[in-house]
PDB file of N, CA and C in Angstrom:
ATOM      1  N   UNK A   1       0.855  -1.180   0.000  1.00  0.00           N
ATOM      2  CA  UNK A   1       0.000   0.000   0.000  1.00  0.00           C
ATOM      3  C   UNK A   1       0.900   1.242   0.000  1.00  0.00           C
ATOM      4  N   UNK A   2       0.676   2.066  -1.142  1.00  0.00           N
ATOM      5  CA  UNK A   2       1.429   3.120  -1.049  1.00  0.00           C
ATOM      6  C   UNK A   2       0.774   4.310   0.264  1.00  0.00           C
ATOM      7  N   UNK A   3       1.978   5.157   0.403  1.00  0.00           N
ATOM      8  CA  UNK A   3       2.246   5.985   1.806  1.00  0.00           C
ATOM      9  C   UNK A   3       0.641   6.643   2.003  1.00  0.00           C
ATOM     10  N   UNK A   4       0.208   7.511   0.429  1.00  0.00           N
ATOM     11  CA  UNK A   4      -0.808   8.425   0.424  1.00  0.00           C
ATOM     12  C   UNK A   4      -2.145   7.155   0.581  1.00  0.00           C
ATOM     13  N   UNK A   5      -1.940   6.081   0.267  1.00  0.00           N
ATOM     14  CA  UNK A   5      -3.182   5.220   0.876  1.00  0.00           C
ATOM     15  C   UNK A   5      -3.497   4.685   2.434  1.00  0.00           C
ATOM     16  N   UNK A   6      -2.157   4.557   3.033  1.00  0.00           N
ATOM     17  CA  UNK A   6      -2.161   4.374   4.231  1.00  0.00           C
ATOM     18  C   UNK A   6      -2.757   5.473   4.953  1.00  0.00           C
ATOM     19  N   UNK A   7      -1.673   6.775   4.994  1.00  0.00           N
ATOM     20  CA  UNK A   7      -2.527   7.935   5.753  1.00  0.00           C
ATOM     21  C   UNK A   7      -4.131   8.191   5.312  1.00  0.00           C
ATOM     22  N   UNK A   8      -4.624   7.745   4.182  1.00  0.00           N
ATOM     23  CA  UNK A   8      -6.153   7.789   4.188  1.00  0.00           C
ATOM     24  C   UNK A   8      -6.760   7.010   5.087  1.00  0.00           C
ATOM     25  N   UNK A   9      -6.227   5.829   4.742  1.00  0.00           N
ATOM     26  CA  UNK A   9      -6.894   4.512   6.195  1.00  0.00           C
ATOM     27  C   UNK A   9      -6.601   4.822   7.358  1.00  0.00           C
ATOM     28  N   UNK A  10      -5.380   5.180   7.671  1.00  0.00           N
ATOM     29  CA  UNK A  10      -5.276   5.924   8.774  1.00  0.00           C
ATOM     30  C   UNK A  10      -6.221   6.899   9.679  1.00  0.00           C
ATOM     31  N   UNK A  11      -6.192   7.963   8.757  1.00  0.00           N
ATOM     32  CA  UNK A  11      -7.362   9.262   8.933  1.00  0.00           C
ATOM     33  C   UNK A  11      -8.901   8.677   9.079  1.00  0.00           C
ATOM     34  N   UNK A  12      -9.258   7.602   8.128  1.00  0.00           N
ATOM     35  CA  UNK A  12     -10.355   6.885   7.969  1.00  0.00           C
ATOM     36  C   UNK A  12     -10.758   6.455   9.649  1.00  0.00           C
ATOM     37  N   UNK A  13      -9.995   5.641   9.672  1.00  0.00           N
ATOM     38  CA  UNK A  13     -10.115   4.893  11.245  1.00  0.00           C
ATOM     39  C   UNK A  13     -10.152   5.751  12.165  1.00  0.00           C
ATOM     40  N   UNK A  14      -9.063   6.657  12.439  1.00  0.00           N
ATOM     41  CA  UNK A  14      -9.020   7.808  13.503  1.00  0.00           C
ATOM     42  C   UNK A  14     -10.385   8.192  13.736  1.00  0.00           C
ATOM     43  N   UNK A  15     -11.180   8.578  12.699  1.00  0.00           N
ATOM     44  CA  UNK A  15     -12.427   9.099  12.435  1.00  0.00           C
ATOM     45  C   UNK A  15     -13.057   8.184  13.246  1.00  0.00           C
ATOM     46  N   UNK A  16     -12.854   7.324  12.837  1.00  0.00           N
ATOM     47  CA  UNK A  16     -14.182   6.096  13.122  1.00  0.00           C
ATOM     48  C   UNK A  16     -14.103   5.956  14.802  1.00  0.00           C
ATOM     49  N   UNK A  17     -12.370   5.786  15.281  1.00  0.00           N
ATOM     50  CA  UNK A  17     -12.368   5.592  16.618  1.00  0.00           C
ATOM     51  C   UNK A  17     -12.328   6.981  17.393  1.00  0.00           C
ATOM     52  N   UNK A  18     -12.474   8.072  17.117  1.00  0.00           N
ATOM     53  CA  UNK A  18     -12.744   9.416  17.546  1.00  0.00           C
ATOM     54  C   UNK A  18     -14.331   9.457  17.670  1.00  0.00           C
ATOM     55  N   UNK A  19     -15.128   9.049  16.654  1.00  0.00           N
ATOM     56  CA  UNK A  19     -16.442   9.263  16.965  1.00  0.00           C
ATOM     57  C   UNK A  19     -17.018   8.276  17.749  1.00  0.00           C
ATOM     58  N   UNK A  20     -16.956   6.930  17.882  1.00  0.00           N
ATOM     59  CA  UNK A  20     -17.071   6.033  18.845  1.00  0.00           C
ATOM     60  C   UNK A  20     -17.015   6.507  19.985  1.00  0.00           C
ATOM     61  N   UNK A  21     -15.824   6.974  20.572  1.00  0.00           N
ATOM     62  CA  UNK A  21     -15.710   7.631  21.700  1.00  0.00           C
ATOM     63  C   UNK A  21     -16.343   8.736  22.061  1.00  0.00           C
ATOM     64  N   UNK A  22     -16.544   9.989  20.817  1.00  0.00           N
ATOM     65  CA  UNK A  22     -17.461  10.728  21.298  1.00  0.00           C
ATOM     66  C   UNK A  22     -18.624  10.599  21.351  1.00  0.00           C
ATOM     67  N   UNK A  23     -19.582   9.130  21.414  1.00  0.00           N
ATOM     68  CA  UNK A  23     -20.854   9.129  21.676  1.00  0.00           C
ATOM     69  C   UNK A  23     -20.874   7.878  22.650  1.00  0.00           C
ATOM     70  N   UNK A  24     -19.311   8.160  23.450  1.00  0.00           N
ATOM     71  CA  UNK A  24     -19.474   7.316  24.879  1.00  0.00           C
ATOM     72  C   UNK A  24     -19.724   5.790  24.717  1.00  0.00           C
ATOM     73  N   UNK A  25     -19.359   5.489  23.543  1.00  0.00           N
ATOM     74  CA  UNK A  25     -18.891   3.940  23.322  1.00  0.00           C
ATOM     75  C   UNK A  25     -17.340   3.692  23.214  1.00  0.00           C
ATOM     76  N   UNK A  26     -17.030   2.392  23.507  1.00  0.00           N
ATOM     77  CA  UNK A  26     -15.828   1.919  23.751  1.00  0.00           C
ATOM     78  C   UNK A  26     -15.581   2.168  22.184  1.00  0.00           C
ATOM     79  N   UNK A  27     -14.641   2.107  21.568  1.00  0.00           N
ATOM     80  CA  UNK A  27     -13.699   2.092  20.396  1.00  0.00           C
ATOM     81  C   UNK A  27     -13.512   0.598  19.614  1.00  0.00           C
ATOM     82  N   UNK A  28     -14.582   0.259  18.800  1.00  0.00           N
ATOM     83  CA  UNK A  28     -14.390  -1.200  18.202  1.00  0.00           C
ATOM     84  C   UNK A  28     -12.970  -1.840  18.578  1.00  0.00           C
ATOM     85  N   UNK A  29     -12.567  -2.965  18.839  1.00  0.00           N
ATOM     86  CA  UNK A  29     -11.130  -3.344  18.814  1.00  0.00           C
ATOM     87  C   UNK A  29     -10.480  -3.467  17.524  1.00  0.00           C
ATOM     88  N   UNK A  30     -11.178  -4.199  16.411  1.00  0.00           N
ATOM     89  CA  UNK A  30     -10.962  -4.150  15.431  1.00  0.00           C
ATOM     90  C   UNK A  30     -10.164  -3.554  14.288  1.00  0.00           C
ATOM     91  N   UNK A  31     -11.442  -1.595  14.790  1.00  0.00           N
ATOM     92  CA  UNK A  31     -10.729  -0.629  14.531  1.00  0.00           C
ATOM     93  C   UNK A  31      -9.255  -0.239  14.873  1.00  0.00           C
ATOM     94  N   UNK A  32      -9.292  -0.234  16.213  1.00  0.00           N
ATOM     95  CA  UNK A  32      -8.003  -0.048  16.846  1.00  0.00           C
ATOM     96  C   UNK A  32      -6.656  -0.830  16.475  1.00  0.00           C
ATOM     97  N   UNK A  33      -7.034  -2.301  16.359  1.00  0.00           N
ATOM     98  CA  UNK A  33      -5.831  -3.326  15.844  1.00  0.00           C
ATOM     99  C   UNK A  33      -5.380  -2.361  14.357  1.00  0.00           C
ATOM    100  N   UNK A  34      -7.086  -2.246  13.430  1.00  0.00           N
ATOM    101  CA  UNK A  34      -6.185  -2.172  11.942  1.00  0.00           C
ATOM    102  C   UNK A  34      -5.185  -0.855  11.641  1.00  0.00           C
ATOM    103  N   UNK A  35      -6.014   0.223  13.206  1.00  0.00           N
ATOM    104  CA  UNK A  35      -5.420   1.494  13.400  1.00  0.00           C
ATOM    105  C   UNK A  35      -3.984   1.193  13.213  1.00  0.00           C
ATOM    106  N   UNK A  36      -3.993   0.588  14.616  1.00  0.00           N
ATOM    107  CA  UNK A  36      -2.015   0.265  14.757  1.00  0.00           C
ATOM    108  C   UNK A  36      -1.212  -0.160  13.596  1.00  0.00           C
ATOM    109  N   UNK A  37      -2.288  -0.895  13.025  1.00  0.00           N
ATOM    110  CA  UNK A  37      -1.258  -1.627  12.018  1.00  0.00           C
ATOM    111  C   UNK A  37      -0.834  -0.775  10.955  1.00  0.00           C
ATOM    112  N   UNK A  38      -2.026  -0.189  10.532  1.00  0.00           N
ATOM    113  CA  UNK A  38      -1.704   1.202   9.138  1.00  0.00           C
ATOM    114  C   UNK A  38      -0.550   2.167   9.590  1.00  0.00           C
ATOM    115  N   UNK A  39      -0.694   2.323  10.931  1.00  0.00           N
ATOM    116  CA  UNK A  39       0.057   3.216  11.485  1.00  0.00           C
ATOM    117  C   UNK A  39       1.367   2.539  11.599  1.00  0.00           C
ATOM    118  N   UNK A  40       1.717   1.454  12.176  1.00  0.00           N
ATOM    119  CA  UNK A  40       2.673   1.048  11.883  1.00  0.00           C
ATOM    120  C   UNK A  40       3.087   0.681  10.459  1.00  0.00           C
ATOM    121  N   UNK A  41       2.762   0.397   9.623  1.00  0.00           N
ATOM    122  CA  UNK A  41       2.924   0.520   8.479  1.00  0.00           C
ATOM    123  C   UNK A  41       3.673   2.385   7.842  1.00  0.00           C
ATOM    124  N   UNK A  42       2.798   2.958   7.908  1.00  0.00           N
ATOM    125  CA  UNK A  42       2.987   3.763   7.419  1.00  0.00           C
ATOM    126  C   UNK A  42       4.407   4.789   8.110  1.00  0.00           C
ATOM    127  N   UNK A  43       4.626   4.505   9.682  1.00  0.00           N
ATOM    128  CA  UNK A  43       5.940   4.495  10.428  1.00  0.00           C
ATOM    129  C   UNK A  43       7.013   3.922   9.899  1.00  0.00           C
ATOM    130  N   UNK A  44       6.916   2.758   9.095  1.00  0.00           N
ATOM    131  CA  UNK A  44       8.257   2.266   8.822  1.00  0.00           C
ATOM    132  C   UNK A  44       8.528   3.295   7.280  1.00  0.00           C
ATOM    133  N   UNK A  45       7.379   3.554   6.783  1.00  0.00           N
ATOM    134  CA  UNK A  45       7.847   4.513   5.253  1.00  0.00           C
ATOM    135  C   UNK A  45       8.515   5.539   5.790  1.00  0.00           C
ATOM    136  N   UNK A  46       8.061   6.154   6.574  1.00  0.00           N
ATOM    137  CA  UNK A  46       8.501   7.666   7.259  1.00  0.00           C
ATOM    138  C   UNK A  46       9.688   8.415   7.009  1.00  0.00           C
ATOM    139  N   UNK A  47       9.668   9.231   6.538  1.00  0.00           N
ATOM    140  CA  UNK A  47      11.081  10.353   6.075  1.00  0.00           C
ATOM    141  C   UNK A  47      11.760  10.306   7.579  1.00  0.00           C
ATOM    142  N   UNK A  48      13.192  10.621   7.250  1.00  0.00           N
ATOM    143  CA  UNK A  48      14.074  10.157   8.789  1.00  0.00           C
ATOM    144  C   UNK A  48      13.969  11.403   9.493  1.00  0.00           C
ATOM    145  N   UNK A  49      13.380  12.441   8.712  1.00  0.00           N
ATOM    146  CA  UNK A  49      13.177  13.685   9.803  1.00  0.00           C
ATOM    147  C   UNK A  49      11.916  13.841  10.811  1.00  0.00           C
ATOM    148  N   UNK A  50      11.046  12.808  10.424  1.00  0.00           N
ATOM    149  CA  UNK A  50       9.603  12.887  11.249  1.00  0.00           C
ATOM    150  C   UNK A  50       9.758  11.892  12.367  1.00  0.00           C
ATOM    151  N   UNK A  51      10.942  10.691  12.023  1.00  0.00           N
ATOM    152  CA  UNK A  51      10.965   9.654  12.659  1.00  0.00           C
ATOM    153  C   UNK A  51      11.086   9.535  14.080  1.00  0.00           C
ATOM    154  N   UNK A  52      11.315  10.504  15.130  1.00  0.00           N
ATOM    155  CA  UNK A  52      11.198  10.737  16.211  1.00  0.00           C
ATOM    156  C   UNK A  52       9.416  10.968  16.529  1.00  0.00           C
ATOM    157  N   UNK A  53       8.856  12.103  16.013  1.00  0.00           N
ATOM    158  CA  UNK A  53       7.675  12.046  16.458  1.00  0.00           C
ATOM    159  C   UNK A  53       6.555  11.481  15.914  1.00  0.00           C
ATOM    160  N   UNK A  54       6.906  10.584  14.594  1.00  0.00           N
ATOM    161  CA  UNK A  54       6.530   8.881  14.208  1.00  0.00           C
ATOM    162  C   UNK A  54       6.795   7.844  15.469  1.00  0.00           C
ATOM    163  N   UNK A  55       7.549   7.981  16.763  1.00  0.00           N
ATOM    164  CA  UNK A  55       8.036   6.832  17.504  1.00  0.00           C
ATOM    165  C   UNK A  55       6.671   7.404  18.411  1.00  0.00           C
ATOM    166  N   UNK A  56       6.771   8.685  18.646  1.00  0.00           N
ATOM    167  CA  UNK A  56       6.187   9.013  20.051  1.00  0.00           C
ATOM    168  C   UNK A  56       4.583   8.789  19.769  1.00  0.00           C
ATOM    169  N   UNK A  57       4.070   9.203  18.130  1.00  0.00           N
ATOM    170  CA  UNK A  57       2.658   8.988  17.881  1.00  0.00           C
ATOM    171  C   UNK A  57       2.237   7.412  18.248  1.00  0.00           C
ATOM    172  N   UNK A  58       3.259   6.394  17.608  1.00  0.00           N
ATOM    173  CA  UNK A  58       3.185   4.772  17.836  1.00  0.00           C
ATOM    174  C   UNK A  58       2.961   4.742  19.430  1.00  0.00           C
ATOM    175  N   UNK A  59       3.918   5.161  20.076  1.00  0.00           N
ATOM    176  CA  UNK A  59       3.895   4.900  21.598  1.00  0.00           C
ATOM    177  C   UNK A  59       2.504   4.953  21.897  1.00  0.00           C
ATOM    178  N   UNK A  60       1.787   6.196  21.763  1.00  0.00           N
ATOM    179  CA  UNK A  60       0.193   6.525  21.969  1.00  0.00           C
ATOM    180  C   UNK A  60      -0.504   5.440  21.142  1.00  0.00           C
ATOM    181  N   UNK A  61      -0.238   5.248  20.139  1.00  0.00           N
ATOM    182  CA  UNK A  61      -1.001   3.979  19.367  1.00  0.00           C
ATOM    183  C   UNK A  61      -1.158   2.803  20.002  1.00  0.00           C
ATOM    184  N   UNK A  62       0.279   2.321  20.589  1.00  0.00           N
ATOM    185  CA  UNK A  62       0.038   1.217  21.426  1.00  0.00           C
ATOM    186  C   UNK A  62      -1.034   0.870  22.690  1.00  0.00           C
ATOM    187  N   UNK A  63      -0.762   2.006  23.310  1.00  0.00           N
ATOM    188  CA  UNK A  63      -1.313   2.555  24.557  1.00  0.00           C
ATOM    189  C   UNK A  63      -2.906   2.560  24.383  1.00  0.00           C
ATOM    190  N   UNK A  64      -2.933   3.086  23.142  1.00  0.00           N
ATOM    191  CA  UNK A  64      -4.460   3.230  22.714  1.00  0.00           C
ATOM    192  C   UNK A  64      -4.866   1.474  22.908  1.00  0.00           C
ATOM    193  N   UNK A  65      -4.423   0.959  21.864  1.00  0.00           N
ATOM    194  CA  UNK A  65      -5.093  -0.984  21.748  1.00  0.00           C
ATOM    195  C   UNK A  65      -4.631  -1.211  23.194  1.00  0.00           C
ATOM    196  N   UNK A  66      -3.603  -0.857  24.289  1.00  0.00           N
ATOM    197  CA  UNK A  66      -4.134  -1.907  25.417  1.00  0.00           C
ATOM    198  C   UNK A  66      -5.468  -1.275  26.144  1.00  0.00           C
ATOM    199  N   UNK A  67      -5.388   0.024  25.933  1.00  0.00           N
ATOM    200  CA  UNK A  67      -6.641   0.672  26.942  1.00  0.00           C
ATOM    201  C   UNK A  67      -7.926  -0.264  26.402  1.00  0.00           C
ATOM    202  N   UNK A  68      -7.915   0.019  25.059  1.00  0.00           N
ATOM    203  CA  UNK A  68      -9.133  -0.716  24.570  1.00  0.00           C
ATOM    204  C   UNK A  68      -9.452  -2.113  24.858  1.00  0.00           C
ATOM    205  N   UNK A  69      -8.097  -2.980  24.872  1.00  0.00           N
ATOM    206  CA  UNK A  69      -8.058  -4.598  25.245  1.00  0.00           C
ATOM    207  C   UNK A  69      -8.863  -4.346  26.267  1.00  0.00           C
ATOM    208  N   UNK A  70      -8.457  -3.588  27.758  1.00  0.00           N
ATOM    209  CA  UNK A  70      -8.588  -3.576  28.881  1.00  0.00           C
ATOM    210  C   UNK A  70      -9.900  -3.126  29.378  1.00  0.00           C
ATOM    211  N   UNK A  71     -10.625  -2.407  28.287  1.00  0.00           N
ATOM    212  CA  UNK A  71     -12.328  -1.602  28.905  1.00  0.00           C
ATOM    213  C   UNK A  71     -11.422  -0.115  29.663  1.00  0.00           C
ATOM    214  N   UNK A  72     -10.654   0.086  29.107  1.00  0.00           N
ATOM    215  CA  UNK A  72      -9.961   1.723  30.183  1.00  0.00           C
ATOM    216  C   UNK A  72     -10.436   2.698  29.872  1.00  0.00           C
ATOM    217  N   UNK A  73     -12.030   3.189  29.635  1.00  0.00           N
ATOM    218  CA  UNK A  73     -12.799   3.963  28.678  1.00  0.00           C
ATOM    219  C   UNK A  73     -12.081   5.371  29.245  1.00  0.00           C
ATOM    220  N   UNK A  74     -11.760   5.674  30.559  1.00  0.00           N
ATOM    221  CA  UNK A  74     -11.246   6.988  31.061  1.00  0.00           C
ATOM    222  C   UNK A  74     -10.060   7.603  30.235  1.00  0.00           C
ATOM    223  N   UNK A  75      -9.158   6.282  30.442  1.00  0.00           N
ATOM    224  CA  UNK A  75      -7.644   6.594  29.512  1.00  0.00           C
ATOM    225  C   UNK A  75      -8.054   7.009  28.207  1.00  0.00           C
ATOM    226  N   UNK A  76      -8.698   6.437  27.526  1.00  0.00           N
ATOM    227  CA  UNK A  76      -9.038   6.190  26.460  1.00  0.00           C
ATOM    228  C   UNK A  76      -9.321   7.579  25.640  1.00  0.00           C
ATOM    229  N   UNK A  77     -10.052   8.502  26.260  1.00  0.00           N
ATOM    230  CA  UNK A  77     -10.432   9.647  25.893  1.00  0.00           C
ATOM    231  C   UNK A  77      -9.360  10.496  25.731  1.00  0.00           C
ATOM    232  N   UNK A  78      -8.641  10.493  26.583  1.00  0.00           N
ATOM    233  CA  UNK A  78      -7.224  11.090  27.091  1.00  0.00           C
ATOM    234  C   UNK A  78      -6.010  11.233  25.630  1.00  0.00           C
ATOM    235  N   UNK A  79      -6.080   9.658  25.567  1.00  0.00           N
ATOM    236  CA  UNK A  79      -5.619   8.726  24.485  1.00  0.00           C
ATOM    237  C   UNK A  79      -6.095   9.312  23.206  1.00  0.00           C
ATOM    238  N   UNK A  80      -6.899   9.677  22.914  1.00  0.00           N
ATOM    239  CA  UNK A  80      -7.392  10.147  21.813  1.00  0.00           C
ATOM    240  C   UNK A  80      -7.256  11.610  21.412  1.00  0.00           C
ATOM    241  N   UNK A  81      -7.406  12.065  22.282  1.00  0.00           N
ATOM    242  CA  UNK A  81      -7.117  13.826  22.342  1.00  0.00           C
ATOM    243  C   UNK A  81      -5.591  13.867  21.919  1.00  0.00           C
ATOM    244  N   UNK A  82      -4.935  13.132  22.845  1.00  0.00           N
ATOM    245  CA  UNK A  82      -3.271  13.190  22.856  1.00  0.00           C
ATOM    246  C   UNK A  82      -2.925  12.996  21.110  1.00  0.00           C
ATOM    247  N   UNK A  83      -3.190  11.586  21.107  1.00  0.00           N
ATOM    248  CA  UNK A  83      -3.138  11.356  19.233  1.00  0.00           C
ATOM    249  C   UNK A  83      -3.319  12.747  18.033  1.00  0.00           C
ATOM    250  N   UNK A  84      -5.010  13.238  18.468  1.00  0.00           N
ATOM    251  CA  UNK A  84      -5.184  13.973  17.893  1.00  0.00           C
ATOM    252  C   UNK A  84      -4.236  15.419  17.540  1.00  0.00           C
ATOM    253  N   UNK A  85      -3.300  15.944  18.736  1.00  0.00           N
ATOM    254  CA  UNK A  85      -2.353  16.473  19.126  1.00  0.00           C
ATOM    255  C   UNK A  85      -0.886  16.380  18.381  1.00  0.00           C
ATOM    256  N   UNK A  86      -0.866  15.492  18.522  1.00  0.00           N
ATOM    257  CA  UNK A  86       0.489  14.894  18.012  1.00  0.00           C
ATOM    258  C   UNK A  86       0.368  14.848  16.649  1.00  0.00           C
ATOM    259  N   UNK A  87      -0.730  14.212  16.339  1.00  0.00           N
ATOM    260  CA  UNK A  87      -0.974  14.297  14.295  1.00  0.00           C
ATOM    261  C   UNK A  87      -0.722  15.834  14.030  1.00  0.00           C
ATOM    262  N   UNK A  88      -1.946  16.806  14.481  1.00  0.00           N
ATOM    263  CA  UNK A  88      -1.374  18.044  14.143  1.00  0.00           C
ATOM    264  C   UNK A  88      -0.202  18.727  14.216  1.00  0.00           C
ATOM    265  N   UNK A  89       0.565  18.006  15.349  1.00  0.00           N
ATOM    266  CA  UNK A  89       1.701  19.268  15.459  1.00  0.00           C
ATOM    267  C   UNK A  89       2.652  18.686  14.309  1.00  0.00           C
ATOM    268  N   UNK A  90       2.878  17.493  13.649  1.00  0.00           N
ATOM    269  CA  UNK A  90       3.179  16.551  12.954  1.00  0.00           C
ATOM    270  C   UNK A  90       3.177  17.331  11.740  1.00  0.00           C
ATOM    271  N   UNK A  91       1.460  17.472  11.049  1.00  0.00           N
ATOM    272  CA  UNK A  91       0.670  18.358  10.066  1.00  0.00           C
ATOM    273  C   UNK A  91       1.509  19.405   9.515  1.00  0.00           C
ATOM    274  N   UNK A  92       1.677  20.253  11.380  1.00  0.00           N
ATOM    275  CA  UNK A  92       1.646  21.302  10.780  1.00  0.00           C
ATOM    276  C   UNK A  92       3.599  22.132  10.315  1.00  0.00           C
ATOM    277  N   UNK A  93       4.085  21.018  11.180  1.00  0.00           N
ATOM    278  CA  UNK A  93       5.866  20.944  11.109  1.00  0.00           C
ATOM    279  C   UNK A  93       6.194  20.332   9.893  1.00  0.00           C
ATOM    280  N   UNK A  94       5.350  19.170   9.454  1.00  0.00           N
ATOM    281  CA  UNK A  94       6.486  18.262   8.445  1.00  0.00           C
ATOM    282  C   UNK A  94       5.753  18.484   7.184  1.00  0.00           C
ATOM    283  N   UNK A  95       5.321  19.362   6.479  1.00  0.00           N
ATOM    284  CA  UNK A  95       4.105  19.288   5.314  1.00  0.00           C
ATOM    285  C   UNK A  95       4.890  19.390   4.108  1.00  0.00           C
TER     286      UNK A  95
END
Protein backbone atom coordinates (compact mmCIF):
# COMPACT_ATOMS: atom_id res chain seq x y z
CA UNK A 1 0.00 0.00 0.00
CA UNK A 2 1.43 3.12 -1.05
CA UNK A 3 2.25 5.98 1.81
CA UNK A 4 -0.81 8.43 0.42
CA UNK A 5 -3.18 5.22 0.88
CA UNK A 6 -2.16 4.37 4.23
CA UNK A 7 -2.53 7.93 5.75
CA UNK A 8 -6.15 7.79 4.19
CA UNK A 9 -6.89 4.51 6.19
CA UNK A 10 -5.28 5.92 8.77
CA UNK A 11 -7.36 9.26 8.93
CA UNK A 12 -10.35 6.88 7.97
CA UNK A 13 -10.11 4.89 11.24
CA UNK A 14 -9.02 7.81 13.50
CA UNK A 15 -12.43 9.10 12.43
CA UNK A 16 -14.18 6.10 13.12
CA UNK A 17 -12.37 5.59 16.62
CA UNK A 18 -12.74 9.42 17.55
CA UNK A 19 -16.44 9.26 16.97
CA UNK A 20 -17.07 6.03 18.85
CA UNK A 21 -15.71 7.63 21.70
CA UNK A 22 -17.46 10.73 21.30
CA UNK A 23 -20.85 9.13 21.68
CA UNK A 24 -19.47 7.32 24.88
CA UNK A 25 -18.89 3.94 23.32
CA UNK A 26 -15.83 1.92 23.75
CA UNK A 27 -13.70 2.09 20.40
CA UNK A 28 -14.39 -1.20 18.20
CA UNK A 29 -11.13 -3.34 18.81
CA UNK A 30 -10.96 -4.15 15.43
CA UNK A 31 -10.73 -0.63 14.53
CA UNK A 32 -8.00 -0.05 16.85
CA UNK A 33 -5.83 -3.33 15.84
CA UNK A 34 -6.19 -2.17 11.94
CA UNK A 35 -5.42 1.49 13.40
CA UNK A 36 -2.02 0.27 14.76
CA UNK A 37 -1.26 -1.63 12.02
CA UNK A 38 -1.70 1.20 9.14
CA UNK A 39 0.06 3.22 11.49
CA UNK A 40 2.67 1.05 11.88
CA UNK A 41 2.92 0.52 8.48
CA UNK A 42 2.99 3.76 7.42
CA UNK A 43 5.94 4.50 10.43
CA UNK A 44 8.26 2.27 8.82
CA UNK A 45 7.85 4.51 5.25
CA UNK A 46 8.50 7.67 7.26
CA UNK A 47 11.08 10.35 6.07
CA UNK A 48 14.07 10.16 8.79
CA UNK A 49 13.18 13.69 9.80
CA UNK A 50 9.60 12.89 11.25
CA UNK A 51 10.96 9.65 12.66
CA UNK A 52 11.20 10.74 16.21
CA UNK A 53 7.67 12.05 16.46
CA UNK A 54 6.53 8.88 14.21
CA UNK A 55 8.04 6.83 17.50
CA UNK A 56 6.19 9.01 20.05
CA UNK A 57 2.66 8.99 17.88
CA UNK A 58 3.18 4.77 17.84
CA UNK A 59 3.89 4.90 21.60
CA UNK A 60 0.19 6.52 21.97
CA UNK A 61 -1.00 3.98 19.37
CA UNK A 62 0.04 1.22 21.43
CA UNK A 63 -1.31 2.55 24.56
CA UNK A 64 -4.46 3.23 22.71
CA UNK A 65 -5.09 -0.98 21.75
CA UNK A 66 -4.13 -1.91 25.42
CA UNK A 67 -6.64 0.67 26.94
CA UNK A 68 -9.13 -0.72 24.57
CA UNK A 69 -8.06 -4.60 25.24
CA UNK A 70 -8.59 -3.58 28.88
CA UNK A 71 -12.33 -1.60 28.90
CA UNK A 72 -9.96 1.72 30.18
CA UNK A 73 -12.80 3.96 28.68
CA UNK A 74 -11.25 6.99 31.06
CA UNK A 75 -7.64 6.59 29.51
CA UNK A 76 -9.04 6.19 26.46
CA UNK A 77 -10.43 9.65 25.89
CA UNK A 78 -7.22 11.09 27.09
CA UNK A 79 -5.62 8.73 24.49
CA UNK A 80 -7.39 10.15 21.81
CA UNK A 81 -7.12 13.83 22.34
CA UNK A 82 -3.27 13.19 22.86
CA UNK A 83 -3.14 11.36 19.23
CA UNK A 84 -5.18 13.97 17.89
CA UNK A 85 -2.35 16.47 19.13
CA UNK A 86 0.49 14.89 18.01
CA UNK A 87 -0.97 14.30 14.30
CA UNK A 88 -1.37 18.04 14.14
CA UNK A 89 1.70 19.27 15.46
CA UNK A 90 3.18 16.55 12.95
CA UNK A 91 0.67 18.36 10.07
CA UNK A 92 1.65 21.30 10.78
CA UNK A 93 5.87 20.94 11.11
CA UNK A 94 6.49 18.26 8.45
CA UNK A 95 4.11 19.29 5.31
Amino acid sequence: MQFKELKQEVERLFGRIQHQASEGDLPDLEDVKQFARYCSLMQTQADEEWAEEADDFMQLVHQLLQDVKNDNAEEIIQLIASLEDTKNFCHRTFR
